[in-house]
C-alpha atoms as a PDB file:
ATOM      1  CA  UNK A   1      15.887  -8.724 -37.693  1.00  0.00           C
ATOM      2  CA  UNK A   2      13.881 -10.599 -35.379  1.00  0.00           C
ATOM      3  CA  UNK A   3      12.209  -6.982 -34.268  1.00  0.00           C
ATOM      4  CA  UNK A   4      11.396  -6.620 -37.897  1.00  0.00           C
ATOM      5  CA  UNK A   5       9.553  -9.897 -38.076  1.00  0.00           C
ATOM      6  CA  UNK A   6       7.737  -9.910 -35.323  1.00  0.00           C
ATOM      7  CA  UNK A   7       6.336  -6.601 -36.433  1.00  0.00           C
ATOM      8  CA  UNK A   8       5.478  -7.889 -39.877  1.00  0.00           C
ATOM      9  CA  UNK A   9       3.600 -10.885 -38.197  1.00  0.00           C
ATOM     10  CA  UNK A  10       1.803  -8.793 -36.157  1.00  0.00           C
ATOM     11  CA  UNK A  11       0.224  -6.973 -38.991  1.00  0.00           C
ATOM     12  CA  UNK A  12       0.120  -9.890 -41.139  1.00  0.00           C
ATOM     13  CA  UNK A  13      -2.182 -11.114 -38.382  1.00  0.00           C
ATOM     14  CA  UNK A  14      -4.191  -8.141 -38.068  1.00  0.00           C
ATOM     15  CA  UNK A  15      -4.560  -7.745 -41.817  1.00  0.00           C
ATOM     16  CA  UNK A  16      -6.175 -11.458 -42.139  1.00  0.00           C
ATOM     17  CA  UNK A  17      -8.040 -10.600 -38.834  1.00  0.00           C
ATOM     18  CA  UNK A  18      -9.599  -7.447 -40.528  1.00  0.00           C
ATOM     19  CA  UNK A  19     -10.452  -9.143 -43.869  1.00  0.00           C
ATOM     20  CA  UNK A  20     -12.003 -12.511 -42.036  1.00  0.00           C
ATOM     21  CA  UNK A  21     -14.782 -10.159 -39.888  1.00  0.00           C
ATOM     22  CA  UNK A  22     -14.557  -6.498 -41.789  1.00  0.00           C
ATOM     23  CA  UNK A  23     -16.211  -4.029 -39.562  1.00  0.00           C
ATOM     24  CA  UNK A  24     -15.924  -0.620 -39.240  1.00  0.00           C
ATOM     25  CA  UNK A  25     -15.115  -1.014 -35.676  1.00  0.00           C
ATOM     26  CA  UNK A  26     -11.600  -2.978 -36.781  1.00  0.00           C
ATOM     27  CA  UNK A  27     -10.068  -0.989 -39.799  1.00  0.00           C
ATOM     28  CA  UNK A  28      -7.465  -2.674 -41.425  1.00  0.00           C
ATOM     29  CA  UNK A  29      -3.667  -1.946 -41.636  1.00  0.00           C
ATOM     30  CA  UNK A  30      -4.005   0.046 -45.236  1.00  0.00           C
ATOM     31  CA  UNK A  31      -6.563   1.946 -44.160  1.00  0.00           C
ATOM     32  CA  UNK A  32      -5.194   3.007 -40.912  1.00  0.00           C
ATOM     33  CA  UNK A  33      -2.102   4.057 -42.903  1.00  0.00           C
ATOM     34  CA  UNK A  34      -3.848   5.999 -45.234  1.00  0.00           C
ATOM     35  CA  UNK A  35      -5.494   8.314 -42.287  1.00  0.00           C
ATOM     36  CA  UNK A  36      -2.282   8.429 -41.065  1.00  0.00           C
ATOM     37  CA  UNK A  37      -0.721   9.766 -44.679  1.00  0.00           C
ATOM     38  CA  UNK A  38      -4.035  12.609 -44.641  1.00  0.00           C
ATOM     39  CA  UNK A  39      -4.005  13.885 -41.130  1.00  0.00           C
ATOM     40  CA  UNK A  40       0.184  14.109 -41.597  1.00  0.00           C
ATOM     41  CA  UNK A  41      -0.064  15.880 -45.036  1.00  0.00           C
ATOM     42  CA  UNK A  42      -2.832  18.153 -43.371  1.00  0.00           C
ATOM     43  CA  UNK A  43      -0.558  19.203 -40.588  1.00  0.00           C
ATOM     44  CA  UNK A  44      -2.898  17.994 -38.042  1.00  0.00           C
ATOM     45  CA  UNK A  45      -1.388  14.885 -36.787  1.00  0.00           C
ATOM     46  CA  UNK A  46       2.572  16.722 -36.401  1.00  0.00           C
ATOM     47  CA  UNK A  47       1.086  19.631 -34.422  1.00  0.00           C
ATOM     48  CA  UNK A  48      -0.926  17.477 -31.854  1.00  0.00           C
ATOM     49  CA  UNK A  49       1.846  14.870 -32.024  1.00  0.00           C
ATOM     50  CA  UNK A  50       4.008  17.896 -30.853  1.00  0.00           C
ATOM     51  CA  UNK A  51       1.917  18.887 -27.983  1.00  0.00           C
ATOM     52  CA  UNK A  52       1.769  15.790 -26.275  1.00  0.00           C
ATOM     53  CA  UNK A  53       5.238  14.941 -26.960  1.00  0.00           C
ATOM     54  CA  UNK A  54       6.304  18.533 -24.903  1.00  0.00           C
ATOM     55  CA  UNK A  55       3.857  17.959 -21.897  1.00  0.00           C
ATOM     56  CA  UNK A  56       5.079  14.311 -21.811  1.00  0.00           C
ATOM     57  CA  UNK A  57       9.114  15.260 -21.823  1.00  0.00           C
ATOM     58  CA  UNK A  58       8.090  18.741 -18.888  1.00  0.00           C
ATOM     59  CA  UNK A  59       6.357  15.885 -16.649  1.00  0.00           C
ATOM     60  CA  UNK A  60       9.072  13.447 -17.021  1.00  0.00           C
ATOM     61  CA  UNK A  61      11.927  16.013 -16.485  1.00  0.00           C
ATOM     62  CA  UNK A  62      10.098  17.341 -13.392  1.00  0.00           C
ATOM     63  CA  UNK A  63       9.078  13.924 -12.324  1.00  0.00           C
ATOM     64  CA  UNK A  64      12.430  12.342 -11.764  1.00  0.00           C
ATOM     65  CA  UNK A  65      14.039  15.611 -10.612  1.00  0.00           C
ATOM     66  CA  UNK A  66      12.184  16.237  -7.838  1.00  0.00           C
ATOM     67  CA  UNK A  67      11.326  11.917  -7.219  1.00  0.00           C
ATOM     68  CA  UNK A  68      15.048  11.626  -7.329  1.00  0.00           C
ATOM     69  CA  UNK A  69      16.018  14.188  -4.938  1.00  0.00           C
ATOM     70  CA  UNK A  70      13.366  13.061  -2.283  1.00  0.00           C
ATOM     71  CA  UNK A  71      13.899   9.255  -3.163  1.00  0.00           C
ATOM     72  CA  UNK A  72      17.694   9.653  -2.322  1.00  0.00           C
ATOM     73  CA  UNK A  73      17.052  11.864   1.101  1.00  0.00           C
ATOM     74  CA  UNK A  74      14.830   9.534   2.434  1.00  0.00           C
ATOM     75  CA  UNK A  75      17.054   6.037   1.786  1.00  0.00           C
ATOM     76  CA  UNK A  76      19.868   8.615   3.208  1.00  0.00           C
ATOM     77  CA  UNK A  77      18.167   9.424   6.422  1.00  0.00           C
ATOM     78  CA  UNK A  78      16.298   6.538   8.482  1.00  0.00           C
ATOM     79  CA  UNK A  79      14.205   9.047  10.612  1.00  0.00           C
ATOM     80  CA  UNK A  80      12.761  11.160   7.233  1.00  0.00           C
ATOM     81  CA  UNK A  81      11.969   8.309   5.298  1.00  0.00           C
ATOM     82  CA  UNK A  82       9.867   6.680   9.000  1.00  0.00           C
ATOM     83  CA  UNK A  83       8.093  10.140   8.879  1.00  0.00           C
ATOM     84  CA  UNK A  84       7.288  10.527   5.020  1.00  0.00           C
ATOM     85  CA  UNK A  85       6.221   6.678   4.316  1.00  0.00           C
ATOM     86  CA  UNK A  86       3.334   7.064   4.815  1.00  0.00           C
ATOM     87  CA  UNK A  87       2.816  10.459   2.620  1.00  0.00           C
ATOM     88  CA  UNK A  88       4.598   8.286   0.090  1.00  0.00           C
ATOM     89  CA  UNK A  89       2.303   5.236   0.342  1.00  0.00           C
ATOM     90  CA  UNK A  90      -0.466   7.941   0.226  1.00  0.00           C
ATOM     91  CA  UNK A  91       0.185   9.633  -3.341  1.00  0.00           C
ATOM     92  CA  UNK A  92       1.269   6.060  -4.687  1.00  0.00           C
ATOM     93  CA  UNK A  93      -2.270   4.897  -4.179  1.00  0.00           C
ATOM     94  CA  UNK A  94      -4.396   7.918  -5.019  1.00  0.00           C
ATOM     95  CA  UNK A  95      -5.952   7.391  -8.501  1.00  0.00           C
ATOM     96  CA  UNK A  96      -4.587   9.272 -11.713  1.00  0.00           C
ATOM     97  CA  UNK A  97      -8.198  10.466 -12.477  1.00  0.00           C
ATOM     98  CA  UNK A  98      -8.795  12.169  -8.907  1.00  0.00           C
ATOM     99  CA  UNK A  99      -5.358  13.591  -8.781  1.00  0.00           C
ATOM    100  CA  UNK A 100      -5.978  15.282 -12.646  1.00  0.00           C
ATOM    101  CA  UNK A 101      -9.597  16.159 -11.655  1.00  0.00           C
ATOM    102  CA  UNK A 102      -8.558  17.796  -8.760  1.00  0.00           C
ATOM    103  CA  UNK A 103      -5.426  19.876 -10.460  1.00  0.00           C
ATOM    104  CA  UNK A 104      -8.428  21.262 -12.998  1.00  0.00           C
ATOM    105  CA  UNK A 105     -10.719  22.496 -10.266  1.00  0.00           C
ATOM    106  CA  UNK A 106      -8.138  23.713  -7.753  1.00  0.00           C
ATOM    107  CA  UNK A 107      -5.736  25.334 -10.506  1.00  0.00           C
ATOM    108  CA  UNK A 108      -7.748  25.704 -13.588  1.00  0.00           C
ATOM    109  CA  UNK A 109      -7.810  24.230 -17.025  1.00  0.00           C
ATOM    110  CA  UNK A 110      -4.427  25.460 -17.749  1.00  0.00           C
ATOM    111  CA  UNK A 111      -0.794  23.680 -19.180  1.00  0.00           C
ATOM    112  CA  UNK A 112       1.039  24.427 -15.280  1.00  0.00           C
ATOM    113  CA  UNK A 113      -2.071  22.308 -13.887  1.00  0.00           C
ATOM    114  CA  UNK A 114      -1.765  19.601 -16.530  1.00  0.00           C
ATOM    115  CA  UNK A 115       1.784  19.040 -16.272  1.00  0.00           C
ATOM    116  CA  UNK A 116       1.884  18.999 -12.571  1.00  0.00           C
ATOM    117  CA  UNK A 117      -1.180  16.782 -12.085  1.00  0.00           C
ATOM    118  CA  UNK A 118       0.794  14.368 -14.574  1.00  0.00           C
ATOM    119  CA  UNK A 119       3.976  14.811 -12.734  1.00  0.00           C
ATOM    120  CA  UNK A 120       2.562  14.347  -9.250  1.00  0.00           C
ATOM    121  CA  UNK A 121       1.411  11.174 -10.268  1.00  0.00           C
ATOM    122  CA  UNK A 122       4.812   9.510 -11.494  1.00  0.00           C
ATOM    123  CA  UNK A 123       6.909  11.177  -8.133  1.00  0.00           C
ATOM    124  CA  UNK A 124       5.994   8.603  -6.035  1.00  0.00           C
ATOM    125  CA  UNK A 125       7.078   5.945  -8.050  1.00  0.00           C
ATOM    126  CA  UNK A 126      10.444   7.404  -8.586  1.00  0.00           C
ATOM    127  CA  UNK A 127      10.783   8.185  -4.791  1.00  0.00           C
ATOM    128  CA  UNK A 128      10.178   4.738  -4.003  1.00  0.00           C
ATOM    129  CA  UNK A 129      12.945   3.045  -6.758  1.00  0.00           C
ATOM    130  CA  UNK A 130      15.675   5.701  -6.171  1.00  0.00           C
ATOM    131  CA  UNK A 131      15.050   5.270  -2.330  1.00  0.00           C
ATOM    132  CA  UNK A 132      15.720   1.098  -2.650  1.00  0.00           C
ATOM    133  CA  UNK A 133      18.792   2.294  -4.645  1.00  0.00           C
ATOM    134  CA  UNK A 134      20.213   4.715  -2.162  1.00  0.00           C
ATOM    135  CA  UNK A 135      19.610   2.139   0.158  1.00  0.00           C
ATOM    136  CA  UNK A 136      21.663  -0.441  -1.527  1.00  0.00           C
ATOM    137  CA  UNK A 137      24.506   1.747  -1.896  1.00  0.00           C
ATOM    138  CA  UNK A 138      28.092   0.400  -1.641  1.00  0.00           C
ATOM    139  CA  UNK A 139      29.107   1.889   1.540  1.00  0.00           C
ATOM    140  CA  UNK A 140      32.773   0.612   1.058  1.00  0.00           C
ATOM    141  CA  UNK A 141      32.403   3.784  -2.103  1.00  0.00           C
ATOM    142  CA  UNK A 142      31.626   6.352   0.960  1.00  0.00           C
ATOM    143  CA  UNK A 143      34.577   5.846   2.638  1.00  0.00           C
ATOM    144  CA  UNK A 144      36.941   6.108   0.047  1.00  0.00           C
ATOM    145  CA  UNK A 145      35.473   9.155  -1.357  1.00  0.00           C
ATOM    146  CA  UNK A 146      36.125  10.639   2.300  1.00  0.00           C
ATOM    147  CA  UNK A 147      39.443   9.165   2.134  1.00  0.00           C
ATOM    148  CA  UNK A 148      40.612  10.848  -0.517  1.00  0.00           C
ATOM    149  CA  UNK A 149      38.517  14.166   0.321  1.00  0.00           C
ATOM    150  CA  UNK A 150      36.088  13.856  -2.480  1.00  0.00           C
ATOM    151  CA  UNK A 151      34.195  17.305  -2.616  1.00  0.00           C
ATOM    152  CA  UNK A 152      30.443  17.125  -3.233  1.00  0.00           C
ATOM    153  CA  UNK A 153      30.533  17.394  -6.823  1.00  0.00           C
ATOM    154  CA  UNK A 154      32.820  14.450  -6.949  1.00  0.00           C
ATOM    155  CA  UNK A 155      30.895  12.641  -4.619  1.00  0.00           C
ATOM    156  CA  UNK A 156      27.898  13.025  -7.059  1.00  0.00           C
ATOM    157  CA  UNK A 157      29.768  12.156 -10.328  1.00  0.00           C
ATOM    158  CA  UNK A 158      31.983   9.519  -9.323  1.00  0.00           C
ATOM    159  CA  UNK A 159      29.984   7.495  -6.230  1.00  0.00           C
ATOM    160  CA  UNK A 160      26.032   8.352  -6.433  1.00  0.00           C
ATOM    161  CA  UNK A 161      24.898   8.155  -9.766  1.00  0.00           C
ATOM    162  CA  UNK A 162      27.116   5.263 -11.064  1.00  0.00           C
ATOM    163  CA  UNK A 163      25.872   3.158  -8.235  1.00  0.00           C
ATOM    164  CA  UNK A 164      22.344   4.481  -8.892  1.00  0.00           C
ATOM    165  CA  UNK A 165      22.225   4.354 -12.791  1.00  0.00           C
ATOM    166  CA  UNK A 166      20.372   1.142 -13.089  1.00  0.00           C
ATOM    167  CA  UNK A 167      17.800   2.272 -10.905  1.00  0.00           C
ATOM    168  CA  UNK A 168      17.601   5.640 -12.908  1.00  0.00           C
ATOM    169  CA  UNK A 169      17.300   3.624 -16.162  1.00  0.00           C
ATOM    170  CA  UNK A 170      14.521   1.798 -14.978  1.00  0.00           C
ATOM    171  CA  UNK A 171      12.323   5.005 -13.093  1.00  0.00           C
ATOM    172  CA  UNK A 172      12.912   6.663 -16.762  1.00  0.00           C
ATOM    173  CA  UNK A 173      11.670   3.912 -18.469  1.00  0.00           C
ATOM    174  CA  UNK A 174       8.593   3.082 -16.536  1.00  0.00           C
ATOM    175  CA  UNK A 175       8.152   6.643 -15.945  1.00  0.00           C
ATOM    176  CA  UNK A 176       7.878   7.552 -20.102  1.00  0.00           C
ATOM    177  CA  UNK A 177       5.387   4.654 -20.615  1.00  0.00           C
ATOM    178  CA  UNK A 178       3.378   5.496 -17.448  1.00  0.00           C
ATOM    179  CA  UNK A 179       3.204   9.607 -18.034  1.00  0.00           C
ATOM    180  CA  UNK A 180       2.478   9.461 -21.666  1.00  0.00           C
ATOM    181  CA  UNK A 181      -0.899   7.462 -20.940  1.00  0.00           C
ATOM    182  CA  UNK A 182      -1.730   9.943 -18.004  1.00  0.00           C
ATOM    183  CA  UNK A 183      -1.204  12.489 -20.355  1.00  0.00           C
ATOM    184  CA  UNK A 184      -3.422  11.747 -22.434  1.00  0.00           C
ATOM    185  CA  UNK A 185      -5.887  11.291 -19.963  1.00  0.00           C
ATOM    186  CA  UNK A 186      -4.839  15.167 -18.887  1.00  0.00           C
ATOM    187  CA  UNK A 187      -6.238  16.152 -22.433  1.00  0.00           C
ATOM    188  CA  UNK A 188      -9.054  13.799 -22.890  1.00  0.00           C
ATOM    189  CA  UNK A 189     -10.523  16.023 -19.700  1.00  0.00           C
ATOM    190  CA  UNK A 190      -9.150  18.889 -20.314  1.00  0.00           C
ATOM    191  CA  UNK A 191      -6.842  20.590 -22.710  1.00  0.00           C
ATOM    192  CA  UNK A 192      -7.630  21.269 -26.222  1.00  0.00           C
ATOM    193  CA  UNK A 193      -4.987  20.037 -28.223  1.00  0.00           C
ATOM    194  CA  UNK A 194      -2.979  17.196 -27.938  1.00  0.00           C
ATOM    195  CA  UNK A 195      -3.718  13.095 -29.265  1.00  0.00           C
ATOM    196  CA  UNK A 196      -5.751  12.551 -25.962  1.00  0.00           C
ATOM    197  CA  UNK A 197      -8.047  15.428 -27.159  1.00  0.00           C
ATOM    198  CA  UNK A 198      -7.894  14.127 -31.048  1.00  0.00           C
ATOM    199  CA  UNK A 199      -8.484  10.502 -29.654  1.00  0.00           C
ATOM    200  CA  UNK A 200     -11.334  11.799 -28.069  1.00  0.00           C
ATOM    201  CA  UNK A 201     -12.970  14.085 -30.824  1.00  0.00           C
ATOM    202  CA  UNK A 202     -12.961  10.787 -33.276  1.00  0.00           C
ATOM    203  CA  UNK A 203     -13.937   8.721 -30.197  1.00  0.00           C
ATOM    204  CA  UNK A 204     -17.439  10.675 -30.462  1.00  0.00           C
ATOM    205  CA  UNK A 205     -17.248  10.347 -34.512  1.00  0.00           C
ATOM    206  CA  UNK A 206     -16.927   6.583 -34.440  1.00  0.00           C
ATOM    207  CA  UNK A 207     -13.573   6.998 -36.305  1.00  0.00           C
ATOM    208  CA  UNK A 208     -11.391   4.251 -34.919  1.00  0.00           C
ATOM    209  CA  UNK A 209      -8.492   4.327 -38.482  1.00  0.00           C
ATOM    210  CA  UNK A 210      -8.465   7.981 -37.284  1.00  0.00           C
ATOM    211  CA  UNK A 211      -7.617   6.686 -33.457  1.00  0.00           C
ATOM    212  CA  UNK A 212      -5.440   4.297 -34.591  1.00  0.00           C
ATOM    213  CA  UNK A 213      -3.208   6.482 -36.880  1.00  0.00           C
ATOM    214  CA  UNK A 214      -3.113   8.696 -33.744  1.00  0.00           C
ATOM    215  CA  UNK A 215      -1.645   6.371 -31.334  1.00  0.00           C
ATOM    216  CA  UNK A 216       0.176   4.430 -33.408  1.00  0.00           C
ATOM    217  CA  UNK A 217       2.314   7.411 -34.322  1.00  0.00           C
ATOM    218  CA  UNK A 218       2.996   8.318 -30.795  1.00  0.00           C
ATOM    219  CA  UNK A 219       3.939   4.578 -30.257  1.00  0.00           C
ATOM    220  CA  UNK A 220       6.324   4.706 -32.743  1.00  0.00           C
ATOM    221  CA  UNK A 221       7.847   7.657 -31.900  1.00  0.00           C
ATOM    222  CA  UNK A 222       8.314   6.264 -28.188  1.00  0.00           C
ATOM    223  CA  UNK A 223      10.007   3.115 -30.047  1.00  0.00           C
ATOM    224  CA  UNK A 224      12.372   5.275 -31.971  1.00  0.00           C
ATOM    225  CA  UNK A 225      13.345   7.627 -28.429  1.00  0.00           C
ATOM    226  CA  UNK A 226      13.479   3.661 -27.056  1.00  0.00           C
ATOM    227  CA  UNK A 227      16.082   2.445 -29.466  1.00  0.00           C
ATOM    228  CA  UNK A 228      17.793   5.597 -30.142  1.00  0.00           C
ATOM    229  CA  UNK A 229      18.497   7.513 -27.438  1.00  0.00           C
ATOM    230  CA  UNK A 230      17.510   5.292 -24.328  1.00  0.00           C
ATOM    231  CA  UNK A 231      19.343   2.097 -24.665  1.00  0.00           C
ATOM    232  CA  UNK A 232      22.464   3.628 -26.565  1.00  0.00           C
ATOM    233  CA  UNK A 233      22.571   6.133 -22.860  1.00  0.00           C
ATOM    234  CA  UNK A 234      22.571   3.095 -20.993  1.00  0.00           C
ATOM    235  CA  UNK A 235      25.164   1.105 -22.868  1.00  0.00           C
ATOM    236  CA  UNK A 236      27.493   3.728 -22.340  1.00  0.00           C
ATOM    237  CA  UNK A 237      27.017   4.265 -18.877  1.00  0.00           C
ATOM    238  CA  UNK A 238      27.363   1.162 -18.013  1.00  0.00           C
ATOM    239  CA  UNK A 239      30.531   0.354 -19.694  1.00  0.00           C
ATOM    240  CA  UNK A 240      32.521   0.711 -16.153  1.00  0.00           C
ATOM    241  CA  UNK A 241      30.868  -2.013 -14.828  1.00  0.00           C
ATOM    242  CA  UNK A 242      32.537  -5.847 -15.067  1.00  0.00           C
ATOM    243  CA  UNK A 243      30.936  -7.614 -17.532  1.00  0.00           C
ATOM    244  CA  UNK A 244      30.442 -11.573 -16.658  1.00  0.00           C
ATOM    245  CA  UNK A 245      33.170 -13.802 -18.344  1.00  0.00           C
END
């Protein structure tokens, strides 16, 4: 309920703020919704909504696949994560732009180079948070799992990613909120489809209810994937932990 009002004050607020100094520049909530009703009914908005959605869910997948992987070698091995630090402190502080810019020239204006320029830019992040987490690791779990001859699998299921889930949770959700904004950068510069490129094209047309509608919708659709799926995931898989009294 509370959700629901804050939402409704928000664009009670930006309805009054839109009628007090009209401008083109600040559409108001009506008409906003009524680009959003044309460009849906026109197909345009569910096909570029599509796009982006698909690059953002490839460089997530492949973000915290390979971050997790390297993120729990290196807080498993002292002398690899001494020797990689600084590659890791390297990619963490090399700019979005240069990393896409460079993807374009070196691979071409292609999906592979999009994906992976967006990807490349969320792995360090997720090295760094799962390699804190496989560092805080329960060690008392490790020798019971050798105790009773746990086989790797086991190991896996039952020790590492229990222990780790909270620090999975929150490298999934800072990852979504950080790739879907590189994406769009990825097609602002260089993809022709996509909201970055349709944010872009009404950028040049001065259409900011078009803009709006645009990322609104992909905010929304975030929120539901939020709400939904994410926070349902992590209720139950945290359900074998002690709650407080």
């Amino acid at each position: 309920m509370m959700v629901l009002l804050s939402f409704a004050a928000l664009v009670i607020a930006w309805h009054v703020g839109a009628t007090l100094w009209p401008s083109r520049s600040f559409p108001a909530p009506l008409l906003v919704l009524q680009t959003f009703i044309s460009e849906t009914a026109s197909g345009d908005l569910p096909y570029h909504l599509g796009i982006t959605l698909w690059r953002v869910a490839a460089s997530f997948f492949l973000a915290m696949l390979i971050g997790s992987v390297i993120g729990i070698l290196l807080g498993s091995h002292q002398r690899a994560n001494q020797f990689f630090n600084p590659w890791v402190i390297l990619f963490l502080n090399i700019p979005a732009l240069v990393i896409i810019v460079l993807a374009y020239i070196w691979f071409g204006l292609n999906e592979a180079a999009a994906i992976g320029a967006v990807a490349l830019n969320k792995i360090p992040n997720v090295v760094v948070t799962m390699r804190e987490g496989t560092r805080a690791l329960d060690p008392r779990y490790a020798e019971m799992a050798q105790v009773y001859r746990f086989s790797a699998l086991e190991r896996l299921r039952h020790i590492l990613l229990p222990q780790l889930q909270p620090y999975i949770a929150a490298a999934s959700r800072s990852g979504v909120s950080l790739i879907w904004k590189i994406v769009l950068v990825v097609e602002l510069l260089g993809r022709s489809n996509g909201v970055g490129f349709q944010i872009n094209l009404f950028f040049q047309l001065f259409d900011v209810a078009a803009i709006l509608a645009y990322t609104l919708a992909f905010v929304a659709v975030m929120l539901f994937i939020e709400l939904v799926v994410v926070q349902p995931l992590e209720h139950t898989s945290t359900r074998w932990r002690r709650r407080a009294a």
